[in-house]
C-alpha atoms as a PDB file:
ATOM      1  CA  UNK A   1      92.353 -31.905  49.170  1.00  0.00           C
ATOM      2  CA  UNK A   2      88.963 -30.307  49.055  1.00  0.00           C
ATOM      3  CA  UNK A   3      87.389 -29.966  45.929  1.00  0.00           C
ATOM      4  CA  UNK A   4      83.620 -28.376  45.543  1.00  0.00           C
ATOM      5  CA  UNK A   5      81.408 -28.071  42.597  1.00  0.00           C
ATOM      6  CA  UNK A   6      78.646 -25.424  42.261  1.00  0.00           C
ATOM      7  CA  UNK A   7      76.367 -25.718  39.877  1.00  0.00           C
ATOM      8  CA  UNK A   8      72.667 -23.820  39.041  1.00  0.00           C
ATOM      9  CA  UNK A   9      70.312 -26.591  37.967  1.00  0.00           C
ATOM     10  CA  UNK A  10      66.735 -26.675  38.635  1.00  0.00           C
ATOM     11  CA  UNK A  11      66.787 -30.756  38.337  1.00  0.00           C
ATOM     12  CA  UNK A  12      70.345 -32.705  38.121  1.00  0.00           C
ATOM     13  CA  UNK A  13      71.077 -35.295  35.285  1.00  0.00           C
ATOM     14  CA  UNK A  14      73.787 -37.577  35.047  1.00  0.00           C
ATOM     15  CA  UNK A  15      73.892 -38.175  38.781  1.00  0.00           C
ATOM     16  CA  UNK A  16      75.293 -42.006  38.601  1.00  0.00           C
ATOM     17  CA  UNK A  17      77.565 -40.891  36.226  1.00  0.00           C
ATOM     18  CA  UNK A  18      79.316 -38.009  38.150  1.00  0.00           C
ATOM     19  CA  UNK A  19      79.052 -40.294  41.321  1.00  0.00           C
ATOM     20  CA  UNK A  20      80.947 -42.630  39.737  1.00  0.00           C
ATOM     21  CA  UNK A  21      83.563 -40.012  39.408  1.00  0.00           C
ATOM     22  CA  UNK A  22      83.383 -39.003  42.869  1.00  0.00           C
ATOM     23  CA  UNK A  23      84.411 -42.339  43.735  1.00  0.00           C
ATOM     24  CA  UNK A  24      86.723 -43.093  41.592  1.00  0.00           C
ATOM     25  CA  UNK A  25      88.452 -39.640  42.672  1.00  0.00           C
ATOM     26  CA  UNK A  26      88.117 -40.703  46.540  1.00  0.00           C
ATOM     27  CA  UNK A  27      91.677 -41.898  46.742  1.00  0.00           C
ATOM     28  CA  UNK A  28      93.441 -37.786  45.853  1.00  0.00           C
ATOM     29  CA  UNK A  29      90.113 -35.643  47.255  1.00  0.00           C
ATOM     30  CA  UNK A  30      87.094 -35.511  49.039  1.00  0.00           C
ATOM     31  CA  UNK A  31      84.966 -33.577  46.048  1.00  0.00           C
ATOM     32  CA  UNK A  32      81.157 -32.534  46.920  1.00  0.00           C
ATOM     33  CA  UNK A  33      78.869 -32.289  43.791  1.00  0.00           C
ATOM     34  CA  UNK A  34      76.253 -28.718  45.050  1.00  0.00           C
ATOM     35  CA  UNK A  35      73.538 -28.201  43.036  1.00  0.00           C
ATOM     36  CA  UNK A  36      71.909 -24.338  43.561  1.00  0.00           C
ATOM     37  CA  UNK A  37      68.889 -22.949  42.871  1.00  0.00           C
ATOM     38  CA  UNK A  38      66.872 -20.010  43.556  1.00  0.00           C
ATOM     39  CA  UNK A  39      63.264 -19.311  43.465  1.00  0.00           C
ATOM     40  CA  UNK A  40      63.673 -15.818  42.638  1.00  0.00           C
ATOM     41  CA  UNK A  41      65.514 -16.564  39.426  1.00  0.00           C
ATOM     42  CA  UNK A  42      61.935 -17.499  37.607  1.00  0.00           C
ATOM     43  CA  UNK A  43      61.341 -13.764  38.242  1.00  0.00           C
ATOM     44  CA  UNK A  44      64.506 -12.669  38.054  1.00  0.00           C
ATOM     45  CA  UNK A  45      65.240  -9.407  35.513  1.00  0.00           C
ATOM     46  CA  UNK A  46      68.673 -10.334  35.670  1.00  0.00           C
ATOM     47  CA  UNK A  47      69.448 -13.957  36.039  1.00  0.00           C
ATOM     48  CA  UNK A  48      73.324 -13.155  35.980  1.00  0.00           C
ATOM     49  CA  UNK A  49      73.037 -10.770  39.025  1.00  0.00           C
ATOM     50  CA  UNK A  50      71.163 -14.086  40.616  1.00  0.00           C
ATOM     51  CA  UNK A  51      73.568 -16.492  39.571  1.00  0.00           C
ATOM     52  CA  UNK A  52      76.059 -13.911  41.537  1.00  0.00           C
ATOM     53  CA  UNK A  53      73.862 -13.892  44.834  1.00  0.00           C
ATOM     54  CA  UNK A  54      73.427 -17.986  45.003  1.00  0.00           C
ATOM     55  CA  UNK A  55      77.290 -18.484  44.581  1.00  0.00           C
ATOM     56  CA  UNK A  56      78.854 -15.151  46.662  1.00  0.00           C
ATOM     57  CA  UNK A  57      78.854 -16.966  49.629  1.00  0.00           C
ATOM     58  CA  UNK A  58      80.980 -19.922  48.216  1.00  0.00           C
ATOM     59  CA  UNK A  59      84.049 -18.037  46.641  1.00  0.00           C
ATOM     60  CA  UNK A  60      85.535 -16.659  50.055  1.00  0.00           C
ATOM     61  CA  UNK A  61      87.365 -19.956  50.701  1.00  0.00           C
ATOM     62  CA  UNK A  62      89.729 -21.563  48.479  1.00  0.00           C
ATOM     63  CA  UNK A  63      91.133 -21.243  45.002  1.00  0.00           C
ATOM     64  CA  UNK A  64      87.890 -20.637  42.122  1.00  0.00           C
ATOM     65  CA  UNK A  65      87.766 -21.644  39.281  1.00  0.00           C
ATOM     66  CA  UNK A  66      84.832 -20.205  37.058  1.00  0.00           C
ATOM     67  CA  UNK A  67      83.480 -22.334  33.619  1.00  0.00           C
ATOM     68  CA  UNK A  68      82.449 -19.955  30.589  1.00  0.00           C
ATOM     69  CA  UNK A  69      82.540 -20.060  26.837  1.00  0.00           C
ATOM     70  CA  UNK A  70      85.121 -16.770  26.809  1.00  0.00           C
ATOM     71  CA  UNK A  71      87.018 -18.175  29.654  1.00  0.00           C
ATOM     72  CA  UNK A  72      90.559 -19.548  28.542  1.00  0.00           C
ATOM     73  CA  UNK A  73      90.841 -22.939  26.808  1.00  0.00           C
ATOM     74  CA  UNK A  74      93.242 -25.246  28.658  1.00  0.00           C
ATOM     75  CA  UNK A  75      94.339 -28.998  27.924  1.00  0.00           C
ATOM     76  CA  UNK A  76      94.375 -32.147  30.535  1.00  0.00           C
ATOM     77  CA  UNK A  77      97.914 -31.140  31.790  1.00  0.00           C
ATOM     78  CA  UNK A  78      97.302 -27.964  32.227  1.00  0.00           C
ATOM     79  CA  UNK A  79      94.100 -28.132  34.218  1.00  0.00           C
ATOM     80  CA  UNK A  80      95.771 -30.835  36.352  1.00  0.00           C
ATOM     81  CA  UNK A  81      97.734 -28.230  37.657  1.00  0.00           C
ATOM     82  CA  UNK A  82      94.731 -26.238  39.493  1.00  0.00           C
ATOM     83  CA  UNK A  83      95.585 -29.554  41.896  1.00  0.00           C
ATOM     84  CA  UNK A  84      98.020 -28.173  43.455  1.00  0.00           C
ATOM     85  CA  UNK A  85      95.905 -25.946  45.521  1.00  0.00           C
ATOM     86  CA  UNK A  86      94.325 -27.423  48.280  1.00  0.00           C
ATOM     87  CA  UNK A  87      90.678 -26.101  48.119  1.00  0.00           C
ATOM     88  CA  UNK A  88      89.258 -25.896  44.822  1.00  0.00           C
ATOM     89  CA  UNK A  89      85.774 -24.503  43.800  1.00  0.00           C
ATOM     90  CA  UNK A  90      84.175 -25.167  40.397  1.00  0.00           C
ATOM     91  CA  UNK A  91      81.514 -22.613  39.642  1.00  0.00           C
ATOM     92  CA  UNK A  92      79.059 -23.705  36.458  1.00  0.00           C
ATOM     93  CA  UNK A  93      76.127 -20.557  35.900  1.00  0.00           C
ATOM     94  CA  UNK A  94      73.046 -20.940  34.468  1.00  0.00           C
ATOM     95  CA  UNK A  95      71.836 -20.621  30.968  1.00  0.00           C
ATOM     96  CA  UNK A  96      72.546 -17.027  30.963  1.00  0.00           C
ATOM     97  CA  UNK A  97      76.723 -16.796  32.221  1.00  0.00           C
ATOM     98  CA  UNK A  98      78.017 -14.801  34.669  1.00  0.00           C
ATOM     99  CA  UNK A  99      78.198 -10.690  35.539  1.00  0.00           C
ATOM    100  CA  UNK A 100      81.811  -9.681  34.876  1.00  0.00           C
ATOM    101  CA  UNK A 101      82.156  -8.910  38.325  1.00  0.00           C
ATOM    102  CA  UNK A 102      81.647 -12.259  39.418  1.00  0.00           C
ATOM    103  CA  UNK A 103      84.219 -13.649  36.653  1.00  0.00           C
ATOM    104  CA  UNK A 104      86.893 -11.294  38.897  1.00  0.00           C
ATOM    105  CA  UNK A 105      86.766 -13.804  41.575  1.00  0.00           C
ATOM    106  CA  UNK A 106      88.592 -16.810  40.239  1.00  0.00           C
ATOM    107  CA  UNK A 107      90.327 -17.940  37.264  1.00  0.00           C
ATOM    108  CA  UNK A 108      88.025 -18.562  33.803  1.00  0.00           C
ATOM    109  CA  UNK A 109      88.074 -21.395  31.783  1.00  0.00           C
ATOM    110  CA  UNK A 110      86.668 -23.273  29.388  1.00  0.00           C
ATOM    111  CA  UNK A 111      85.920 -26.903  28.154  1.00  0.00           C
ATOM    112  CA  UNK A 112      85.356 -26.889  25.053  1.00  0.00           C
ATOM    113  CA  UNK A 113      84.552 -23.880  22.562  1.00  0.00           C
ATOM    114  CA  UNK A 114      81.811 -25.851  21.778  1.00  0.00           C
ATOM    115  CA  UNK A 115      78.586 -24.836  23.792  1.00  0.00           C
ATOM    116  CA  UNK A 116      77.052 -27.836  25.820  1.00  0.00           C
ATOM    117  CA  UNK A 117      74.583 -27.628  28.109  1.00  0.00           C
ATOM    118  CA  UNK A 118      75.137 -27.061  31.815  1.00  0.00           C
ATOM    119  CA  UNK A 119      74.586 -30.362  32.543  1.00  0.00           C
ATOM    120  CA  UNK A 120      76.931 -32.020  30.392  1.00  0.00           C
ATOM    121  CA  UNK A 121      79.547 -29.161  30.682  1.00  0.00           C
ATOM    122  CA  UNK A 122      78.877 -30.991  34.221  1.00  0.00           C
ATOM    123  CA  UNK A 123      79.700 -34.262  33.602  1.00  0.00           C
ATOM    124  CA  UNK A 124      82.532 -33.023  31.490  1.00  0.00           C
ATOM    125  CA  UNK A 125      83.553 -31.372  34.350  1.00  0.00           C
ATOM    126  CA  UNK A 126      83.622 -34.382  36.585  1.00  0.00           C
ATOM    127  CA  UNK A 127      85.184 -36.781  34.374  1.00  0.00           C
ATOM    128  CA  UNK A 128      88.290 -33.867  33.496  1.00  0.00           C
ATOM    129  CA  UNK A 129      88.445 -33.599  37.713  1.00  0.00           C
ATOM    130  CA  UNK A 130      89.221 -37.192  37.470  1.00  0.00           C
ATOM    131  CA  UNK A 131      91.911 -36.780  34.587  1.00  0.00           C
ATOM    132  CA  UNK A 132      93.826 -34.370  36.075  1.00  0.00           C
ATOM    133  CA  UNK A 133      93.762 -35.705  39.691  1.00  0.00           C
ATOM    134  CA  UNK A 134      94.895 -38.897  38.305  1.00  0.00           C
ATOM    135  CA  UNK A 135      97.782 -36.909  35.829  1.00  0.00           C
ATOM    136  CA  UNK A 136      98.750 -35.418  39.001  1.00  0.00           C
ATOM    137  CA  UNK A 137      99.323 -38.613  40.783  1.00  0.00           C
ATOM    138  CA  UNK A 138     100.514 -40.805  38.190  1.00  0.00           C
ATOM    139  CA  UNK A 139      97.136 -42.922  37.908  1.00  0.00           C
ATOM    140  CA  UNK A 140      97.082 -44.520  34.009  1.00  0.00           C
ATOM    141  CA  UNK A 141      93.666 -43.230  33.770  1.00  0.00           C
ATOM    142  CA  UNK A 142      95.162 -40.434  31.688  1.00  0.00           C
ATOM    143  CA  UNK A 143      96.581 -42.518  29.239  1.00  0.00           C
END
């Protein structure tokens, strides 16, 4: 199982902590943590339309998922059932969300209707990979 986060950071936080995630999740998936960013979204007019350009080449291949506040709220179980595709793509935007056009090209979600900040939405992220990877293989983790 492949699993891929993109994210649109200028600087990432947390990085021992979602490492330690990775590797606990080694055993069900190879996951690879991407952090994007663009020059031209300092200048950009319209951040979202840049968010769109830095992740369009990432959502041909495999199942997406997209994270945003009006994006369905799911529990554990639930999102441990995205694991039973076998290529999975997280996408996390910037500070400013997504165009609707690029919320077409996966299924929305999100983790809380609290708002966080990308970078713990991030970490949230990682640690709820780990949850439902071990849910879906019986790990105790979950418990």
């Amino acid at each position: 199982m492949q699993i891929n986060v993109y994210s649109i950071e200028k600087k990432e936080d947390f990085q021992k902590e979602i490492n330690e995630f990775i590797k606990k999740s080694k055993p069900f998936a190879n996951i690879k943590n991407f952090t994007l960013y663009s020059k031209n979204l300092a200048k950009s007019q319209n951040p979202k339309k840049e968010y769109s350009k830095i992740f369009e080449k990432y959502t041909n291949d495999g199942f997406n998922i997209i994270l945003s506040p009006d994006g369905k709220l799911i529990d554990s179980f639930e999102f441990s059932k995205f694991f039973e595709h076998s290529h999975i793509n997280f996408f996390i935007g910037g500070a400013y969300g997504f165009e609707e056009e690029f919320k077409k090209k996966g299924k929305l979600i999100s983790l809380s209707p609290l708002t966080m900040s990308h970078k713990i939405a991030k970490l949230v992220l990682f640690e709820q990979i780990f949850r439902g990877l071990s849910i879906k293989h019986n790990h105790p983790y979950h418990k």
